[in-house]
N, C-alpha and C. Protein backbone atom coordinates (compact mmCIF):
# COMPACT_ATOMS: atom_id res chain seq x y z
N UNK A 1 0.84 -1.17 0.00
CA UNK A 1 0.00 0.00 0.00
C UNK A 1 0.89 1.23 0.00
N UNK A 2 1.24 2.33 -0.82
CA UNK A 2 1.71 3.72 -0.73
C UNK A 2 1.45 4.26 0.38
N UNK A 3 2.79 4.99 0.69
CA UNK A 3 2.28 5.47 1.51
C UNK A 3 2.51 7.26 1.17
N UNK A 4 0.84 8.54 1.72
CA UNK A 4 0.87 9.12 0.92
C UNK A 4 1.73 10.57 2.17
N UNK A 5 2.48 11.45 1.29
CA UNK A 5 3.37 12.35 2.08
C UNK A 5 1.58 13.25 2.97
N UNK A 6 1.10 13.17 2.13
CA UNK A 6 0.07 14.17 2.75
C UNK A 6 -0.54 13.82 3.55
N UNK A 7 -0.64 12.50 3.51
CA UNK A 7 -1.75 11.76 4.56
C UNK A 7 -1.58 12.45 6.06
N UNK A 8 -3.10 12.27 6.42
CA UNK A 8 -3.32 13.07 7.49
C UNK A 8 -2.70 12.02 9.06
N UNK A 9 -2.62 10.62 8.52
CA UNK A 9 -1.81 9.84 10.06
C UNK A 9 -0.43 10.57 9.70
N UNK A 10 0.12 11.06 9.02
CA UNK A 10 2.14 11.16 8.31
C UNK A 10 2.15 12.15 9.61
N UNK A 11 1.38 13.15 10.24
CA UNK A 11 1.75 14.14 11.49
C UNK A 11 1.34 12.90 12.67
N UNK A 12 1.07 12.07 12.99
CA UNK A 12 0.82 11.54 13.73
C UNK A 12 2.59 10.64 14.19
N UNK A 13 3.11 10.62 13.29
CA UNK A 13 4.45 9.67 12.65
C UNK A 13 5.82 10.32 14.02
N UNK A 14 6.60 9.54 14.32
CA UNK A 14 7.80 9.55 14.60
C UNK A 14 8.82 10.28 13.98
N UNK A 15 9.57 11.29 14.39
CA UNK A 15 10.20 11.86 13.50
C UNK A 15 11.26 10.26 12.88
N UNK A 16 11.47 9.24 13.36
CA UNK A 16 11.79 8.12 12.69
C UNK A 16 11.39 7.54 11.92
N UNK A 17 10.26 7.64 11.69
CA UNK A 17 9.06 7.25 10.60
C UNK A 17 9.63 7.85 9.40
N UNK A 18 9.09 8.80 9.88
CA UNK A 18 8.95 10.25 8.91
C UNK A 18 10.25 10.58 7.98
N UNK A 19 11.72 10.05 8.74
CA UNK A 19 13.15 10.24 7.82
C UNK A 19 12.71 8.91 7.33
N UNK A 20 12.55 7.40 7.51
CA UNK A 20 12.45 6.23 7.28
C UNK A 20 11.43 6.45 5.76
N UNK A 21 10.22 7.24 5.57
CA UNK A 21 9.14 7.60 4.31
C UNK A 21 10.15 8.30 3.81
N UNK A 22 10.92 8.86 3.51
CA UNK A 22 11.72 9.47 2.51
C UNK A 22 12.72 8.94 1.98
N UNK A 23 13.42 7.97 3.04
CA UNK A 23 14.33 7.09 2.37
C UNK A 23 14.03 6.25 1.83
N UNK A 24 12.75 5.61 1.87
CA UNK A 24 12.12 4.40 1.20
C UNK A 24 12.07 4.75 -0.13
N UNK A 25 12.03 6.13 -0.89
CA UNK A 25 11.99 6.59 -2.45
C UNK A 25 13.03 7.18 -2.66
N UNK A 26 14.59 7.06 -1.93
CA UNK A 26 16.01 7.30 -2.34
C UNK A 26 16.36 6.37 -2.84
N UNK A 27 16.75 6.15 -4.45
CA UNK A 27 17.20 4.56 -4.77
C UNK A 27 18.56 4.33 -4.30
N UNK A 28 19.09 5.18 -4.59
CA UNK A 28 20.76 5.04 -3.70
C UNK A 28 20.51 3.90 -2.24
N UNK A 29 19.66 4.71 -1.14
CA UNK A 29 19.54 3.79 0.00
C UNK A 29 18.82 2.71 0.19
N UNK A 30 17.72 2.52 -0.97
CA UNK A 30 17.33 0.90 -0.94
C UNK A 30 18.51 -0.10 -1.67
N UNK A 31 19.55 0.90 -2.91
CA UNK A 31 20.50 0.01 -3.36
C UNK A 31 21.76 -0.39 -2.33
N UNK A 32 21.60 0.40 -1.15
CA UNK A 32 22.74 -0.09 -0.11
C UNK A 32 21.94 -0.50 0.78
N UNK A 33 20.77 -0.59 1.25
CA UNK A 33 20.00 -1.76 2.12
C UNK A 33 19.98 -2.54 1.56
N UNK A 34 19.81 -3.43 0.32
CA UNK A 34 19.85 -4.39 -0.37
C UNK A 34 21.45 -5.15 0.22
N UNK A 35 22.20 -4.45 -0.97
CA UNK A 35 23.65 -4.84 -0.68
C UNK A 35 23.80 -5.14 0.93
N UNK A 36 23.35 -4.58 1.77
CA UNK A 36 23.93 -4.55 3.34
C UNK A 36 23.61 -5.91 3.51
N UNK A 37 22.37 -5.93 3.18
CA UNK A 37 21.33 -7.38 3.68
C UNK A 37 21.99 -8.79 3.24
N UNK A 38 22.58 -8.46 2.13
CA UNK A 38 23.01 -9.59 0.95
C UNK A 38 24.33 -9.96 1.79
N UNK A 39 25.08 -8.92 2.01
CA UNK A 39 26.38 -9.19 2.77
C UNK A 39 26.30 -9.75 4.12
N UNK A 40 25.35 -9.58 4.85
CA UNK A 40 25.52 -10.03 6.70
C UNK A 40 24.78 -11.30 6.17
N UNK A 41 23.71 -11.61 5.54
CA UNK A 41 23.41 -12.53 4.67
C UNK A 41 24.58 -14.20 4.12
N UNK A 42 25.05 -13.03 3.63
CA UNK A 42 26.24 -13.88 3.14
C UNK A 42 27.31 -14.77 4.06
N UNK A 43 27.50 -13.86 4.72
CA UNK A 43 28.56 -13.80 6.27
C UNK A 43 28.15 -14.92 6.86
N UNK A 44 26.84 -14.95 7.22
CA UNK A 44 26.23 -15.79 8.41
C UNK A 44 26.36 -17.16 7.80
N UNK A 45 26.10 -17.48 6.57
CA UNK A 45 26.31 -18.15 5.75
C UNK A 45 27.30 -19.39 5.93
N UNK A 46 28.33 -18.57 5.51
CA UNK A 46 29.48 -18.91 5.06
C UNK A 46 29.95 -18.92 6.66
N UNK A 47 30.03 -18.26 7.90
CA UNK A 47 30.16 -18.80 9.27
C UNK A 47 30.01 -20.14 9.54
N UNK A 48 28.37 -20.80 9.40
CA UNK A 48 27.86 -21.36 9.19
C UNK A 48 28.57 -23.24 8.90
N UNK A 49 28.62 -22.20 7.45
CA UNK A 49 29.26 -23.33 6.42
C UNK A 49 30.71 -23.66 7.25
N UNK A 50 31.63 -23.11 7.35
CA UNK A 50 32.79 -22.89 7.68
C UNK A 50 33.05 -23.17 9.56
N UNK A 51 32.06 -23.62 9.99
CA UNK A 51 32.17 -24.45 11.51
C UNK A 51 31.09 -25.28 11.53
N UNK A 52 31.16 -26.05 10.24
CA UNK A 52 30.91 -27.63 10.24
C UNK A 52 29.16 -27.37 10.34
N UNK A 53 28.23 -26.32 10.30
CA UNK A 53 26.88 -26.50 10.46
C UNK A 53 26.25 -26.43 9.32
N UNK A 54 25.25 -27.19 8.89
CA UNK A 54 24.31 -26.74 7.58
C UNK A 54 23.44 -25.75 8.11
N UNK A 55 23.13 -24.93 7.33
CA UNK A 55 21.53 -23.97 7.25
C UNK A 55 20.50 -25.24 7.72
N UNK A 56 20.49 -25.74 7.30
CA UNK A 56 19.03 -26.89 7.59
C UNK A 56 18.99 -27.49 9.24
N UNK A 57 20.06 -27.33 9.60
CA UNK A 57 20.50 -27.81 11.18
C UNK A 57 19.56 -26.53 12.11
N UNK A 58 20.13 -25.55 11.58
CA UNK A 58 19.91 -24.35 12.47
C UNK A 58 18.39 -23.83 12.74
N UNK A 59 17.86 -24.30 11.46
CA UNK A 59 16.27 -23.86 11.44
C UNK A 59 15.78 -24.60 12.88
């Protein structure tokens, strides 16, 4: 669901909210939340892998 700048809950909002609705339409910072995610992602992974545990163990 959009969310709209005008909407009358957006004054109701967190000034955390409120920086969080603007960064959500910076493509720069969804293209480095992506990347961030992919990397600790990755990490945990390969931890994982690399002291003898499968992903399937851990679930």
């Amino acid at each position: 669901m959009p969310v709209s700048k005008n909407s009358s809950c957006s004054k109701q909002l967190s000034p955390r909210l409120k920086e969080l609705q603007v960064k959500i339409h910076d493509e720069k910072y969804i293209e480095y939340a992506v990347e961030r995610i992919a990397l600790v992602v990755s990490r945990r992974i390969v931890e994982k892998y690399t002291s003898g545990r499968t992903p399937e163990k851990t679930y």
